[in-house]
N, C-alpha and C. Protein backbone atom coordinates (compact mmCIF):
# COMPACT_ATOMS: atom_id res chain seq x y z
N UNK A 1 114.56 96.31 115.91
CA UNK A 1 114.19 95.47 114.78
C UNK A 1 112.68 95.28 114.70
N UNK A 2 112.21 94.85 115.69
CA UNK A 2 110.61 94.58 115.92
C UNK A 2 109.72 96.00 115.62
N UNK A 3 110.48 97.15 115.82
CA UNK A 3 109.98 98.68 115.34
C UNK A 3 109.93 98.25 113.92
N UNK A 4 111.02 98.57 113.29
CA UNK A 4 111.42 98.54 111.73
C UNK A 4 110.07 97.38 110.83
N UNK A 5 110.17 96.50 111.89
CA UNK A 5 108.97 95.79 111.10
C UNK A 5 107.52 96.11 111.15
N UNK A 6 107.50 96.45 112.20
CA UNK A 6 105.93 97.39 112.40
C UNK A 6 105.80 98.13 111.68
N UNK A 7 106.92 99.00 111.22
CA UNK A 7 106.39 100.16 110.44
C UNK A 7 106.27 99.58 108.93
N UNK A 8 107.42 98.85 108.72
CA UNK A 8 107.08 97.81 106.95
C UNK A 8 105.82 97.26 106.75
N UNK A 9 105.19 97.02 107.98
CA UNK A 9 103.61 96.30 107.65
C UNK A 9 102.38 96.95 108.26
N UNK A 10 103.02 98.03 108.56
CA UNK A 10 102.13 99.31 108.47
C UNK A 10 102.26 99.88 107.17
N UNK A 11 102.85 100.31 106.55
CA UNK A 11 103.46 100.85 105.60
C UNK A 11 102.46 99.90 104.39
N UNK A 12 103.15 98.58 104.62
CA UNK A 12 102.38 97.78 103.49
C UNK A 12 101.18 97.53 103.91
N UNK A 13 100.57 97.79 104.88
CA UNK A 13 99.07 97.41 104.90
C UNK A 13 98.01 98.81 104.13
N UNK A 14 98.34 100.10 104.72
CA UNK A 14 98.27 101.20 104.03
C UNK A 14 98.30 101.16 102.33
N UNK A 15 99.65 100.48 101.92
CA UNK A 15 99.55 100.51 100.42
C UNK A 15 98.49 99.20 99.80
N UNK A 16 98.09 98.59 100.55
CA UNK A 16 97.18 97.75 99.99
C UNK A 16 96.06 98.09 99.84
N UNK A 17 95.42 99.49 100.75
CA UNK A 17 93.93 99.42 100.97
C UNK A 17 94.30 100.80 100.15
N UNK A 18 95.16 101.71 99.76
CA UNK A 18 95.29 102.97 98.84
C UNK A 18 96.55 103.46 98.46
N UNK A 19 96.26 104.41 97.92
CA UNK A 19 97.70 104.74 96.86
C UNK A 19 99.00 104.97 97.95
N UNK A 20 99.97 105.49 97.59
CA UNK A 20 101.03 106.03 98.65
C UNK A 20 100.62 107.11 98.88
N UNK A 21 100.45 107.88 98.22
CA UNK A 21 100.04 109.48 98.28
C UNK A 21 99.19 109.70 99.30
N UNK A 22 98.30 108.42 99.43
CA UNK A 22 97.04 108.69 100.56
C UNK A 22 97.72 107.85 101.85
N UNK A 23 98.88 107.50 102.00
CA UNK A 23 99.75 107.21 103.26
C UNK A 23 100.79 108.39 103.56
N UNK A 24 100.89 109.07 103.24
CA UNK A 24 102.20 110.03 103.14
C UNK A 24 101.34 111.14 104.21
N UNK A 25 100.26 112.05 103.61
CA UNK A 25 99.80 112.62 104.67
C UNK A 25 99.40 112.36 105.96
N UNK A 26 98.66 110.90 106.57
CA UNK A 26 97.83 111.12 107.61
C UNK A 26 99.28 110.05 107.93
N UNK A 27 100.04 109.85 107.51
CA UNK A 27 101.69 109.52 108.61
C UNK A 27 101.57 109.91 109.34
N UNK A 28 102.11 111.34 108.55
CA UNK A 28 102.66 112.43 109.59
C UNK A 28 102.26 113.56 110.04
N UNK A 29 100.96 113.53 110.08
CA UNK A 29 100.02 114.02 110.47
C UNK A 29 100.36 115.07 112.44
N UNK A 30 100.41 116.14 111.96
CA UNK A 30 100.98 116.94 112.78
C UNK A 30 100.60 118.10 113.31
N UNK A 31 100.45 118.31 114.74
CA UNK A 31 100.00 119.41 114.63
C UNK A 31 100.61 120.74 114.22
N UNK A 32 99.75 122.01 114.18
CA UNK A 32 99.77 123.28 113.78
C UNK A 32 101.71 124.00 114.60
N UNK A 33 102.77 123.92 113.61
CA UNK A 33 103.84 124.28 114.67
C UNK A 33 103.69 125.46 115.22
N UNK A 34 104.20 125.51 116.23
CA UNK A 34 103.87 126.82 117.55
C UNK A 34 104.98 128.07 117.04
N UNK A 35 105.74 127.52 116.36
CA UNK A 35 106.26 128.61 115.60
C UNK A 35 106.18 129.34 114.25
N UNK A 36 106.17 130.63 114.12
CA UNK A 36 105.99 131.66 113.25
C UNK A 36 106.92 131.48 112.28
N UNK A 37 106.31 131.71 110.94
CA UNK A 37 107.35 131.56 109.52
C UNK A 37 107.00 132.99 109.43
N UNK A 38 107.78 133.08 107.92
CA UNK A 38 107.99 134.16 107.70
C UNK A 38 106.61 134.60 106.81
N UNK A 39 106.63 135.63 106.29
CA UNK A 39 105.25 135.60 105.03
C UNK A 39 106.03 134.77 104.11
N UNK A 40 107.20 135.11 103.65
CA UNK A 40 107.82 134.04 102.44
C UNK A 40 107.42 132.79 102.36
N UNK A 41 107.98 132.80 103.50
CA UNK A 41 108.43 131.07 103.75
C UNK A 41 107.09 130.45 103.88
N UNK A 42 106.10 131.11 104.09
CA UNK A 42 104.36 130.39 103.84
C UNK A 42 104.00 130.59 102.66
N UNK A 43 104.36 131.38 102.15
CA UNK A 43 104.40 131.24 100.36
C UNK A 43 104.80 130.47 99.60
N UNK A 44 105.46 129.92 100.19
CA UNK A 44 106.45 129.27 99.52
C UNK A 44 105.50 127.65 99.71
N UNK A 45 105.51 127.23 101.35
CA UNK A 45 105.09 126.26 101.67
C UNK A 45 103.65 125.98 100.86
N UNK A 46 102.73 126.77 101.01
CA UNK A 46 101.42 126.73 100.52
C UNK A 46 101.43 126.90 98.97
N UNK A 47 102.28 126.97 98.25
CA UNK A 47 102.26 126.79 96.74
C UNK A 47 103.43 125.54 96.05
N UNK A 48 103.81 124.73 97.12
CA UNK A 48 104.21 123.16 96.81
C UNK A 48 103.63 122.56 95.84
N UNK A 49 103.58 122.18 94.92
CA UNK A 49 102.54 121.56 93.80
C UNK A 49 102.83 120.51 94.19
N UNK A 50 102.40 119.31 95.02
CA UNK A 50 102.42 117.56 95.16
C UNK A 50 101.57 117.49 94.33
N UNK A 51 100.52 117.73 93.60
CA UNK A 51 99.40 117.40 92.91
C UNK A 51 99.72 117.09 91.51
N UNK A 52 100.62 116.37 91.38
CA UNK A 52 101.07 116.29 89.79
C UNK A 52 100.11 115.05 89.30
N UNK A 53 100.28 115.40 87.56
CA UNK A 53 99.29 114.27 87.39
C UNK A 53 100.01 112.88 87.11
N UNK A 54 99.09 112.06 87.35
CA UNK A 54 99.52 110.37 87.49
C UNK A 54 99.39 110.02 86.29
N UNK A 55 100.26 108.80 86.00
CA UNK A 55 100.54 108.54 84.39
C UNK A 55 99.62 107.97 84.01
N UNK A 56 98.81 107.51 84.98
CA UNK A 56 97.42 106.45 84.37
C UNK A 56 97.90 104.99 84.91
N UNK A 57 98.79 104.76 85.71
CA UNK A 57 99.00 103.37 86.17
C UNK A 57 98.07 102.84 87.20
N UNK A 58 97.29 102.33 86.66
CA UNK A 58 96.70 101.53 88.00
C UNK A 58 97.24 100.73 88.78
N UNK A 59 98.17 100.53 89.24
CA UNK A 59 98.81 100.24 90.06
C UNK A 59 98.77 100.95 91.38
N UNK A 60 98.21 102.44 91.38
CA UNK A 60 98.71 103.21 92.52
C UNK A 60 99.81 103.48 92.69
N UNK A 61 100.82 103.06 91.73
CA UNK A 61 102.19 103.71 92.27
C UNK A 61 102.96 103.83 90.79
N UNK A 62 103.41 105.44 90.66
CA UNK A 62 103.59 106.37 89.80
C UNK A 62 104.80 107.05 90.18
N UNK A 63 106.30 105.98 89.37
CA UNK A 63 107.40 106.29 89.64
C UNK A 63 107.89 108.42 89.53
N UNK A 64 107.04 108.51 88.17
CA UNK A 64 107.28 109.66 87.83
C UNK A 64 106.77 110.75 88.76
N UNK A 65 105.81 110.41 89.51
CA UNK A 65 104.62 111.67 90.41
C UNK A 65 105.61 111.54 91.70
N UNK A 66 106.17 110.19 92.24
CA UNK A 66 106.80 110.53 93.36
C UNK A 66 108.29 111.46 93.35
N UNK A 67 108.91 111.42 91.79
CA UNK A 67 109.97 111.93 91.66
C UNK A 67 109.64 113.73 91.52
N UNK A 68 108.88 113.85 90.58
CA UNK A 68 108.04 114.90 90.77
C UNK A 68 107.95 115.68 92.19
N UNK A 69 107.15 115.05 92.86
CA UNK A 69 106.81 115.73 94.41
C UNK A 69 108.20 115.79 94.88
N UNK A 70 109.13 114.88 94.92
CA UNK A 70 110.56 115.37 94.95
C UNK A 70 111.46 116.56 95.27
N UNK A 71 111.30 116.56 93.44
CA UNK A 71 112.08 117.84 93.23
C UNK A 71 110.85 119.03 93.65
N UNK A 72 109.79 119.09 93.75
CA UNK A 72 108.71 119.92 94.04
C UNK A 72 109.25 120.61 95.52
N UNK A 73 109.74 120.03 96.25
CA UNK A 73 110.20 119.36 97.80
C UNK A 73 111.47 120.81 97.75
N UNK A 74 112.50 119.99 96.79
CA UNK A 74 114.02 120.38 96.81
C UNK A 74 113.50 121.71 96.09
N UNK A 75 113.10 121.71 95.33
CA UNK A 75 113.56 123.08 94.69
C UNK A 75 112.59 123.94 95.52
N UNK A 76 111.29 124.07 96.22
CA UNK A 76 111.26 124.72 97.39
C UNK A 76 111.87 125.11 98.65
N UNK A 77 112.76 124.20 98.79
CA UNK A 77 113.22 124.08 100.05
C UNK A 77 115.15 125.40 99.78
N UNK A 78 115.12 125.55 98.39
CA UNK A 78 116.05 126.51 98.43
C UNK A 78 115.65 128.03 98.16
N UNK A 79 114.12 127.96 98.67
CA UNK A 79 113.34 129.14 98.61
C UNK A 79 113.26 129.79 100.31
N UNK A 80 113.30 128.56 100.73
CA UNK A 80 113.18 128.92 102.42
C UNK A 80 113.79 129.71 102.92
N UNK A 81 114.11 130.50 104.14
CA UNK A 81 114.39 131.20 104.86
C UNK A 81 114.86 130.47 105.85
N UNK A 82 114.12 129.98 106.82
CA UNK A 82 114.30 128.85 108.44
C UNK A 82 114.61 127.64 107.60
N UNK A 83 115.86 128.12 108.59
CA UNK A 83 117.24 126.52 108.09
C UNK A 83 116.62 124.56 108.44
N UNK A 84 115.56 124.92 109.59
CA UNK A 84 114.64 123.68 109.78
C UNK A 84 114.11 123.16 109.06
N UNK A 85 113.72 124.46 108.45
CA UNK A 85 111.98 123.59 107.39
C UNK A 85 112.73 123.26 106.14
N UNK A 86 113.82 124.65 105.88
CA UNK A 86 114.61 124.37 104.86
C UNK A 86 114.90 123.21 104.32
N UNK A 87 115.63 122.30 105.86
CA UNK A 87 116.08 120.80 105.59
C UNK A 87 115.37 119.95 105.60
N UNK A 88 113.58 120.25 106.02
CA UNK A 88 113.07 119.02 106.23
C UNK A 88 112.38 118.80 105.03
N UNK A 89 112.39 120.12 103.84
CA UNK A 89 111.73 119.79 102.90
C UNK A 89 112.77 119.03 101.97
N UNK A 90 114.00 119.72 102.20
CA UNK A 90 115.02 118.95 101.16
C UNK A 90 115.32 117.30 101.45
N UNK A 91 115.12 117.01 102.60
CA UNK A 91 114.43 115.25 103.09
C UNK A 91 114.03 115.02 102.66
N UNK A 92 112.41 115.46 102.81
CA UNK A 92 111.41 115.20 102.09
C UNK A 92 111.83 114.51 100.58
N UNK A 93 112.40 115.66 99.97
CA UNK A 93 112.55 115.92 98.17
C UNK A 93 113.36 114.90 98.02
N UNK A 94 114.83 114.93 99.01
CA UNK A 94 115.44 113.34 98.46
C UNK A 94 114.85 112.11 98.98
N UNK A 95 114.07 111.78 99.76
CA UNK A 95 113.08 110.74 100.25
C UNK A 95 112.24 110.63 98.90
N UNK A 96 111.50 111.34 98.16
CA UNK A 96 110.66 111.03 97.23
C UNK A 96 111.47 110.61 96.03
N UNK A 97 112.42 111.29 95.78
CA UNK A 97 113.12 110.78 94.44
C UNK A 97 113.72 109.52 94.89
N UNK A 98 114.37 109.75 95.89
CA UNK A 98 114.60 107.89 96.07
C UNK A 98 113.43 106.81 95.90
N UNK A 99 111.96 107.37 96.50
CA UNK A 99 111.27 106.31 96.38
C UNK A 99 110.80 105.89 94.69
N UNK A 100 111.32 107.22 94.37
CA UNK A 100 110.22 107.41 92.95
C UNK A 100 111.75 106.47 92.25
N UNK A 101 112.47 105.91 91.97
CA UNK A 101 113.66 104.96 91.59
C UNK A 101 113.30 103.44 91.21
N UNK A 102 112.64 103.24 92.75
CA UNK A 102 112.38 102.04 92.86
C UNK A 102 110.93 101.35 91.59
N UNK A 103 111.59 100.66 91.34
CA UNK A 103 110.88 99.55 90.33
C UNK A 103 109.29 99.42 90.71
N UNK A 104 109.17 99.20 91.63
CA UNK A 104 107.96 98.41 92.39
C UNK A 104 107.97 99.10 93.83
N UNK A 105 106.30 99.62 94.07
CA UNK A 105 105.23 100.05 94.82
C UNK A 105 105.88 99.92 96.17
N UNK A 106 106.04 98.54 96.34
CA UNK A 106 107.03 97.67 97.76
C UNK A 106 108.19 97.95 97.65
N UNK A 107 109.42 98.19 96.65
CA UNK A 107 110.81 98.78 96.61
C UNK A 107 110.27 100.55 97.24
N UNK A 108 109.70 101.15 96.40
CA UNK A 108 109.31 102.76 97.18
C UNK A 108 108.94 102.97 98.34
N UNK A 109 107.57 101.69 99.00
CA UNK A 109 107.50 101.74 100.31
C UNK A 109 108.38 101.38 101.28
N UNK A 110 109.45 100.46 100.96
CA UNK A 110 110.42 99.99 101.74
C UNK A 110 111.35 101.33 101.92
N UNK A 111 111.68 102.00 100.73
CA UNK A 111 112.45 103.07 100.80
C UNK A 111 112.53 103.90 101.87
N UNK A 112 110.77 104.60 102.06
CA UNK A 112 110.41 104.97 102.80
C UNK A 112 110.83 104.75 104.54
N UNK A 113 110.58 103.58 104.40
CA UNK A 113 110.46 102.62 105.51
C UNK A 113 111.43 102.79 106.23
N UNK A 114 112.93 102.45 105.45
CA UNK A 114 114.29 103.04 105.82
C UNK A 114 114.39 103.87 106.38
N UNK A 115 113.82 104.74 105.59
CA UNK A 115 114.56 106.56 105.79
C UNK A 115 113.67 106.71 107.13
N UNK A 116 113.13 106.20 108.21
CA UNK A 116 112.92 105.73 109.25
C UNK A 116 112.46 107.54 110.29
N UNK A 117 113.22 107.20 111.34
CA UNK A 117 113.71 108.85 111.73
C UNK A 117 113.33 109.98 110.70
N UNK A 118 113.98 109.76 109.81
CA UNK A 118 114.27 111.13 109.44
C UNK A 118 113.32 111.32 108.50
N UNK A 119 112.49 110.33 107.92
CA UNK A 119 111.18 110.73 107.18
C UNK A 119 109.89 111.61 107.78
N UNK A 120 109.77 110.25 108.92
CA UNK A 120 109.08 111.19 109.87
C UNK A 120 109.13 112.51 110.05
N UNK A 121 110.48 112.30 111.17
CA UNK A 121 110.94 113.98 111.58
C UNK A 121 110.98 115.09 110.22
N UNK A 122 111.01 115.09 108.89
CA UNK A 122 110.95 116.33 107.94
C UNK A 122 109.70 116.20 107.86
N UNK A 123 108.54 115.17 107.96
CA UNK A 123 107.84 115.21 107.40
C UNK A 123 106.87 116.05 108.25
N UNK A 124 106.78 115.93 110.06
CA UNK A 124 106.62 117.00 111.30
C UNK A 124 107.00 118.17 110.90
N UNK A 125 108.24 118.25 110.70
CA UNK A 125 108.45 119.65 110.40
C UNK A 125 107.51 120.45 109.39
N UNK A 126 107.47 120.07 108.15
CA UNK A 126 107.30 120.30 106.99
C UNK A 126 105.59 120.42 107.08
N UNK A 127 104.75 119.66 107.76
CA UNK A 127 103.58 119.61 107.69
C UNK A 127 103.29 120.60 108.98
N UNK A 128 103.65 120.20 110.16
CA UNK A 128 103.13 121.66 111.03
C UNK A 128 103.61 122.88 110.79
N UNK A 129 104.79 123.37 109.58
CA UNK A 129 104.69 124.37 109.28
C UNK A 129 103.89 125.12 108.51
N UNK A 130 103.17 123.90 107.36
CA UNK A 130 102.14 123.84 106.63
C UNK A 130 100.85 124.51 107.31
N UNK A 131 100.75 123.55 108.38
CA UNK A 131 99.48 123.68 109.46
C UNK A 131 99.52 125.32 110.05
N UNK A 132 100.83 125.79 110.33
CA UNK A 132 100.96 127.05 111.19
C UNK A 132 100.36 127.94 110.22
N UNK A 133 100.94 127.59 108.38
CA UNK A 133 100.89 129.45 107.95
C UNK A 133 99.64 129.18 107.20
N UNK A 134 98.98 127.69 107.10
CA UNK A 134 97.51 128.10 106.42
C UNK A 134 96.63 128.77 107.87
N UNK A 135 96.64 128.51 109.07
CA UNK A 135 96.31 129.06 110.22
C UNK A 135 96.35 130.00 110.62
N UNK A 136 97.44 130.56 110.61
CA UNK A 136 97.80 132.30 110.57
C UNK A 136 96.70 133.16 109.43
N UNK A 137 96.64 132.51 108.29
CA UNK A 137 96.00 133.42 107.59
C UNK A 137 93.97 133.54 108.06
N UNK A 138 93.71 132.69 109.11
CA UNK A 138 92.36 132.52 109.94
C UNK A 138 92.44 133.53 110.45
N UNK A 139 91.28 134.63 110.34
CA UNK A 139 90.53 135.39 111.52
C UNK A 139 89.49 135.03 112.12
N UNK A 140 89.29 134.67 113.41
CA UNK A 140 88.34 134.10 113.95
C UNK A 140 87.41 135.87 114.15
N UNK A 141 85.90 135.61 113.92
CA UNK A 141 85.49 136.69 114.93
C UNK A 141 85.46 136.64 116.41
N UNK A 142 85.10 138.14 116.92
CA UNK A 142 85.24 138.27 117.93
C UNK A 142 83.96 137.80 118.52
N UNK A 143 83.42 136.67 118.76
CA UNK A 143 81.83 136.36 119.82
C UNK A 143 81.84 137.15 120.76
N UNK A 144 82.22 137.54 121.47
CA UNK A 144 81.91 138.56 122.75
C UNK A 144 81.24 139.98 122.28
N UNK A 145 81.33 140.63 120.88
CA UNK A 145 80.48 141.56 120.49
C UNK A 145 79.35 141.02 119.81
């Protein structure tokens, strides 16, 4: 219980000082996964459109952009190949449309909040796979010549 609340006022302290969008990444902030995708399946990952545009609510919280990134989520995630990332994006996608439902900024972050475990965990997945195949495409030179 004392977890669950830490993370609600983490959660809400984050949405006070910036949008959700700018809590969602450095969450789950993850490293580079040690495992290899496919070329697809980094194609796939690295052309996610989250970048939709915001309706103009100053509010910071834009029922339509989170539903958006959503389905952005789901309908990638039946592009995948690896049954992991597969599911952690389709999390992801129903995590955002659920949040994107809620009435109010605090109904979406609570949403979040819930989906506890398993936000996190797709969101690890989903981002160090991110991390692996923009990485893969790095050639470091060789310094020793």
């Amino acid at each position: 219980m004392a977890r669950r609340t830490l993370t609600a006022v983490a959660i809400l302290a984050v949405s006070l000082t910036g949008s959700l969008a700018a809590f969602v990444a450095p969450a789950g902030a993850a490293a580079p996964s040690e495992k290899t995708y496919s070329a697809a399946d980094c194609a796939v990952i690295t052309q996610v459109n989250t970048d939709t545009p915001v309706s103009g609510d100053t509010s910071g919280y834009d029922r339509a952009q989170l539903t958006a990134i959503g389905n952005a989520y789901a309908d990638a995630a039946d592009q995948i190949s690896d049954k992991k990332l597969a599911a952690g994006m389709k999390t992801l996608g129903k995590l955002y449309v659920t949040a994107g439902k809620s009435k109010t900024q605090m109904g979406a972050l609570l949403s979040l909040g819930k989906a506890g475990k398993s936000f996190g965990k797709a969101l690890k997945v989903v981002l160090g796979a991110s991390m692996g195949c923009l990485l893969s495409d790095i050639t470091l030179p060789d310094l020793n010549n």
